[in-house]
C-alpha atoms as a PDB file:
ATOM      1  CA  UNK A   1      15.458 -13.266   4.520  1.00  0.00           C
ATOM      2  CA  UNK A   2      13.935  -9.822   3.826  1.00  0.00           C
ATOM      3  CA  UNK A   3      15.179  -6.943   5.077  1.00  0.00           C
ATOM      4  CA  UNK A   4      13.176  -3.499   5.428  1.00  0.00           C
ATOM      5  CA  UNK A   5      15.079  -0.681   6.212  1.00  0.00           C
ATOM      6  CA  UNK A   6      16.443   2.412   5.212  1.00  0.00           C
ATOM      7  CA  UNK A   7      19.243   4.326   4.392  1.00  0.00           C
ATOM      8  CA  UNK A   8      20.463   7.689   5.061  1.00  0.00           C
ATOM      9  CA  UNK A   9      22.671  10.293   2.933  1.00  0.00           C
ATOM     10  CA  UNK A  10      24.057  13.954   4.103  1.00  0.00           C
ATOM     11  CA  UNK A  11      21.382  16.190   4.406  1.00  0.00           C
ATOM     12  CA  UNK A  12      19.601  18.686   7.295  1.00  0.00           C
ATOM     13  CA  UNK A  13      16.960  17.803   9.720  1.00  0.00           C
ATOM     14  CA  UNK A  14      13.581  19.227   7.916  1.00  0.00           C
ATOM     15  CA  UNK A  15      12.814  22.855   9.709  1.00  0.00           C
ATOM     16  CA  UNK A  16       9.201  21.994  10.388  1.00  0.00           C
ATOM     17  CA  UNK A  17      10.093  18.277  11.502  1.00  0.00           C
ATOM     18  CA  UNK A  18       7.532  18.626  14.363  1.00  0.00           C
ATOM     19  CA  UNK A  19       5.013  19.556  12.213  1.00  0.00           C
ATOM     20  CA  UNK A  20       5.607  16.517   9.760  1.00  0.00           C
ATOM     21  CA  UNK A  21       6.447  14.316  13.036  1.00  0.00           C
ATOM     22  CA  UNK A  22       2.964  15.205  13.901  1.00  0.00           C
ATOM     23  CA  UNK A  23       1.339  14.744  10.987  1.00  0.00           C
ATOM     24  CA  UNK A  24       3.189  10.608  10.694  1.00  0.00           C
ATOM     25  CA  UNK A  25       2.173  10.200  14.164  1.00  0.00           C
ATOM     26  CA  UNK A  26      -1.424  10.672  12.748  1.00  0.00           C
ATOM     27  CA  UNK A  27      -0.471   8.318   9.755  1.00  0.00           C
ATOM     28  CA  UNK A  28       0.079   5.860  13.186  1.00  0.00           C
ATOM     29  CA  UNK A  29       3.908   5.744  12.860  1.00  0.00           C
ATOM     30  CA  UNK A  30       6.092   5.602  15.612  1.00  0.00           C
ATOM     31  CA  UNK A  31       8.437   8.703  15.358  1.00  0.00           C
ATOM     32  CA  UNK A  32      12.117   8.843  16.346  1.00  0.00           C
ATOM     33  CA  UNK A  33      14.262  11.872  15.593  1.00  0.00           C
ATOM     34  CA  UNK A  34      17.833  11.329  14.819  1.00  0.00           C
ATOM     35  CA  UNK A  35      20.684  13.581  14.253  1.00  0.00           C
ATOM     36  CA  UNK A  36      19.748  14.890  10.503  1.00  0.00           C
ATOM     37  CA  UNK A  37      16.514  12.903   9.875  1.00  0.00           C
ATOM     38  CA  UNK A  38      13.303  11.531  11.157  1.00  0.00           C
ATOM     39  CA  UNK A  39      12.947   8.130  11.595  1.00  0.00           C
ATOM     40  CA  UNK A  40       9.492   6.631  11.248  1.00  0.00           C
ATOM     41  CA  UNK A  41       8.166   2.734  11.533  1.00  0.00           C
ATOM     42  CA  UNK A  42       5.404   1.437  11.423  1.00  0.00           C
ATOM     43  CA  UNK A  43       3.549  -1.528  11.438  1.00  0.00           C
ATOM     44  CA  UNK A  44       2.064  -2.049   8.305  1.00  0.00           C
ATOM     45  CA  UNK A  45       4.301  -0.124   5.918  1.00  0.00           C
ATOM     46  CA  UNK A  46       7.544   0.460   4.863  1.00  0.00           C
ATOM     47  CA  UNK A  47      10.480   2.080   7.428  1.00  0.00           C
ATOM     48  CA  UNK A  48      11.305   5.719   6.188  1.00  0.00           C
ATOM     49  CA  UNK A  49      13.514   8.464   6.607  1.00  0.00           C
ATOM     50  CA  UNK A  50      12.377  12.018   6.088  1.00  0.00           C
ATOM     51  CA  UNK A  51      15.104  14.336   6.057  1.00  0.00           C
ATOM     52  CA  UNK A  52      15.223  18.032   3.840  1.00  0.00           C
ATOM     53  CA  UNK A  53      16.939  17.820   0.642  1.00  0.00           C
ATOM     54  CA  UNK A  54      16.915  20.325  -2.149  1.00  0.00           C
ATOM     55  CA  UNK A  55      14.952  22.514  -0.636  1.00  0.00           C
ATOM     56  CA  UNK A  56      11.883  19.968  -0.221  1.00  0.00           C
ATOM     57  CA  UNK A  57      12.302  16.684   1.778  1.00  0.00           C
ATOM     58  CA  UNK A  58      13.004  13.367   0.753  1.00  0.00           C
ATOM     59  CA  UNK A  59      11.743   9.878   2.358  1.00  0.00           C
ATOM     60  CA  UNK A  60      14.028   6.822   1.307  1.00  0.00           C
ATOM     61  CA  UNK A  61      13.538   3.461   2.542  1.00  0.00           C
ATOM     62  CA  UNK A  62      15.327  -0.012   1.034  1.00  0.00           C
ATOM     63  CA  UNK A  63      15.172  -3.668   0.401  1.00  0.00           C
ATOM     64  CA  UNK A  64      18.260  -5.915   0.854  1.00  0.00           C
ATOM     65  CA  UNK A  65      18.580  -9.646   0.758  1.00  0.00           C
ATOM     66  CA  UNK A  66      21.831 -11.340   0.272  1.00  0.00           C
ATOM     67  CA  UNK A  67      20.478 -14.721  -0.871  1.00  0.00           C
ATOM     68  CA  UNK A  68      18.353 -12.483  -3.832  1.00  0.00           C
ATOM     69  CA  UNK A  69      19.979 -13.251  -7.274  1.00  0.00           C
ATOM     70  CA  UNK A  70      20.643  -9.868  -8.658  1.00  0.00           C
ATOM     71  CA  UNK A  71      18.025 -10.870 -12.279  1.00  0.00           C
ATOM     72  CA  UNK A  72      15.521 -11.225  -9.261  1.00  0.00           C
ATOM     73  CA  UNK A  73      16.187  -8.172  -7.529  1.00  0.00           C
ATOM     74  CA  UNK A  74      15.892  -6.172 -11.058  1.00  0.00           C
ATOM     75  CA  UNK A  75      12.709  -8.206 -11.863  1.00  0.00           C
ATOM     76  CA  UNK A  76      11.245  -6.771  -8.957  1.00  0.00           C
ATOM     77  CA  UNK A  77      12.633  -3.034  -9.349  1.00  0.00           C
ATOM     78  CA  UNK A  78      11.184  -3.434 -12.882  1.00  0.00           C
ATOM     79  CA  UNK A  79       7.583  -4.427 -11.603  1.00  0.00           C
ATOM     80  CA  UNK A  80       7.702  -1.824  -8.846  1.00  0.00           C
ATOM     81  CA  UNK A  81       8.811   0.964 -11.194  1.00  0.00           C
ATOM     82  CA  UNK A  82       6.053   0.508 -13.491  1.00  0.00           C
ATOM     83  CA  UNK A  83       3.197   0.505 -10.874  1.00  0.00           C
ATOM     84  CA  UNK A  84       5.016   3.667  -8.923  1.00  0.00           C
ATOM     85  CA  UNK A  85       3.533   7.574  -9.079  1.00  0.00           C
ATOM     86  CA  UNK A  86       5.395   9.214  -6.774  1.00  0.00           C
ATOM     87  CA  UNK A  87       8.319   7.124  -5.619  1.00  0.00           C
ATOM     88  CA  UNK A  88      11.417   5.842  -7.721  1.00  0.00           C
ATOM     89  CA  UNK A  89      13.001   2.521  -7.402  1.00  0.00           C
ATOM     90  CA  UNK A  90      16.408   1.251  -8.575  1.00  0.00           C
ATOM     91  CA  UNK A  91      19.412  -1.035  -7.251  1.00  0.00           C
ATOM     92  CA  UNK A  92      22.804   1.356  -5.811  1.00  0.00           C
ATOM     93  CA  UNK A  93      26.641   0.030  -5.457  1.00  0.00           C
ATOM     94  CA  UNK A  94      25.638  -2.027  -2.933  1.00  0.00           C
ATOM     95  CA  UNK A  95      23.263  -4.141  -4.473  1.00  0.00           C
ATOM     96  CA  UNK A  96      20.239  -2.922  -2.571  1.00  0.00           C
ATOM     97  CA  UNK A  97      17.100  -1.881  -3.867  1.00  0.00           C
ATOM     98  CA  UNK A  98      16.635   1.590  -3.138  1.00  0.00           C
ATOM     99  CA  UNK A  99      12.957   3.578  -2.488  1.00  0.00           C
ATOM    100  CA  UNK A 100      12.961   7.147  -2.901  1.00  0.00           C
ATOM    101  CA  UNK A 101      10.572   9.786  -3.322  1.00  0.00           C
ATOM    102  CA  UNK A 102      10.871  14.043  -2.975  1.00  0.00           C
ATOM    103  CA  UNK A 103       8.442  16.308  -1.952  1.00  0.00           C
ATOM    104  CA  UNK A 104       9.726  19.782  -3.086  1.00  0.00           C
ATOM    105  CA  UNK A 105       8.993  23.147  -1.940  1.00  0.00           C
ATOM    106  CA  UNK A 106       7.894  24.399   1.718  1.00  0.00           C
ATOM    107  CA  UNK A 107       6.096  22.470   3.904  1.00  0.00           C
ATOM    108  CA  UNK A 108       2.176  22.057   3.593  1.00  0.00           C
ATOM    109  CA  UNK A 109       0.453  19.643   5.351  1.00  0.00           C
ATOM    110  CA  UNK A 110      -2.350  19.253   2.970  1.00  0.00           C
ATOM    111  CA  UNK A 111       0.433  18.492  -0.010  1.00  0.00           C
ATOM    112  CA  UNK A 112       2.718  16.179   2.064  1.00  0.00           C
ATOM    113  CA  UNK A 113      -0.447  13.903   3.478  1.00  0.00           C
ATOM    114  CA  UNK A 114      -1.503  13.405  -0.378  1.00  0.00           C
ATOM    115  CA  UNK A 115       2.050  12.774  -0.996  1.00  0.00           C
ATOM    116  CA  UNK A 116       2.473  10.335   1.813  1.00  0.00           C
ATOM    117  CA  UNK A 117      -0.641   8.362   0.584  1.00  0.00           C
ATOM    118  CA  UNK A 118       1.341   7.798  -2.864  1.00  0.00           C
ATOM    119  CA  UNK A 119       4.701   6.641  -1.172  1.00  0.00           C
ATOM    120  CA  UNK A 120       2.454   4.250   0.504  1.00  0.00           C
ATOM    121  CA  UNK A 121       0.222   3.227  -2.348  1.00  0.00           C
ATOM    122  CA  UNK A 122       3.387   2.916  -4.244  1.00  0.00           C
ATOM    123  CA  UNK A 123       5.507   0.696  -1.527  1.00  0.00           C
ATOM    124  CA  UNK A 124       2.720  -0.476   0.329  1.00  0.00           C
ATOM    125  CA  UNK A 125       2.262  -3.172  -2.030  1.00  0.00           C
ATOM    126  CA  UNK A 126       6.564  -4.520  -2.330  1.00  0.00           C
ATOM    127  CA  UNK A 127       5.866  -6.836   0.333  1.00  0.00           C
ATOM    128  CA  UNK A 128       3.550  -8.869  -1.807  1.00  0.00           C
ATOM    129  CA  UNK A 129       5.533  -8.157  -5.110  1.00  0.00           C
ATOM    130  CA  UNK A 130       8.809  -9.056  -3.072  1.00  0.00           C
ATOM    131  CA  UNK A 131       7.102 -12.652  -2.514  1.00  0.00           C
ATOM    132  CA  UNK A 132       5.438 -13.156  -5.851  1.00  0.00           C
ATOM    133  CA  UNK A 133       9.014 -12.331  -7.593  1.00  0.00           C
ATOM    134  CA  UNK A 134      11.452 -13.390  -5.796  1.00  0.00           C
ATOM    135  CA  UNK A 135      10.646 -16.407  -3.657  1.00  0.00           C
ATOM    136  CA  UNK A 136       7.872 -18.182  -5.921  1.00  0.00           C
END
């Protein structure tokens, strides 16, 4: 069974979330806010969260599978980490494998877009890599 979801950790709703809502709703997510993040699905790539951190925002997103042998699930964080730009993969305590990237600084549409286009290029691609290492 694979699992796509995502995970969420203390942090502040971003100040400009309408402005970043915005701009995912152009990306064609659908966009949910929740108490200290944004939520945003869609259909052909990964769920995220976006919520501020560190004065910048972070999107974080995961992969958990119970019937995954954990020497599968690091095969895969190796593969994904070596083909990644902007987005860093590893397993937490729980076993899960973990998708993270920051954007630092202010807000700026023109940044976070190019940014967004490397979180996808970067985990836009796990679905097939999930399949070719794990279940073949």
């Amino acid at each position: 069974m694979i699992l796509l979801a995502v995970t969420m950790s203390s942090a502040e709703l971003p100040d400009d979330w309408k402005k970043i809502s915005n701009l995912l709703k152009d990306f064609e997510y659908e966009v949910e806010n929740k108490e200290n993040s944004i939520k945003a699905t869609h259909h052909d790539f990964l769920t995220i969260y976006v919520k501020g951190y560190k004065k910048g925002l972070l999107l974080q997103g995961y992969f958990s599978d119970p019937d995954v042998s954990e020497r599968a699930l690091r095969r895969l964080n190796n593969k994904l980490s070596v083909k990644a730009t902007a987005t860093r993969f590893y397993i937490d305590s729980d076993g899960d494998l973990m998708c993270e990237a920051w954007f630092p600084g202010d807000w700026d549409e023109d940044r976070f877009e190019i940014f967004l286009e490397a979180w996808h290029k970067d985990t836009g691609g796990q679905y097939d890599e999930i399949r070719d290492t794990i279940y073949d």
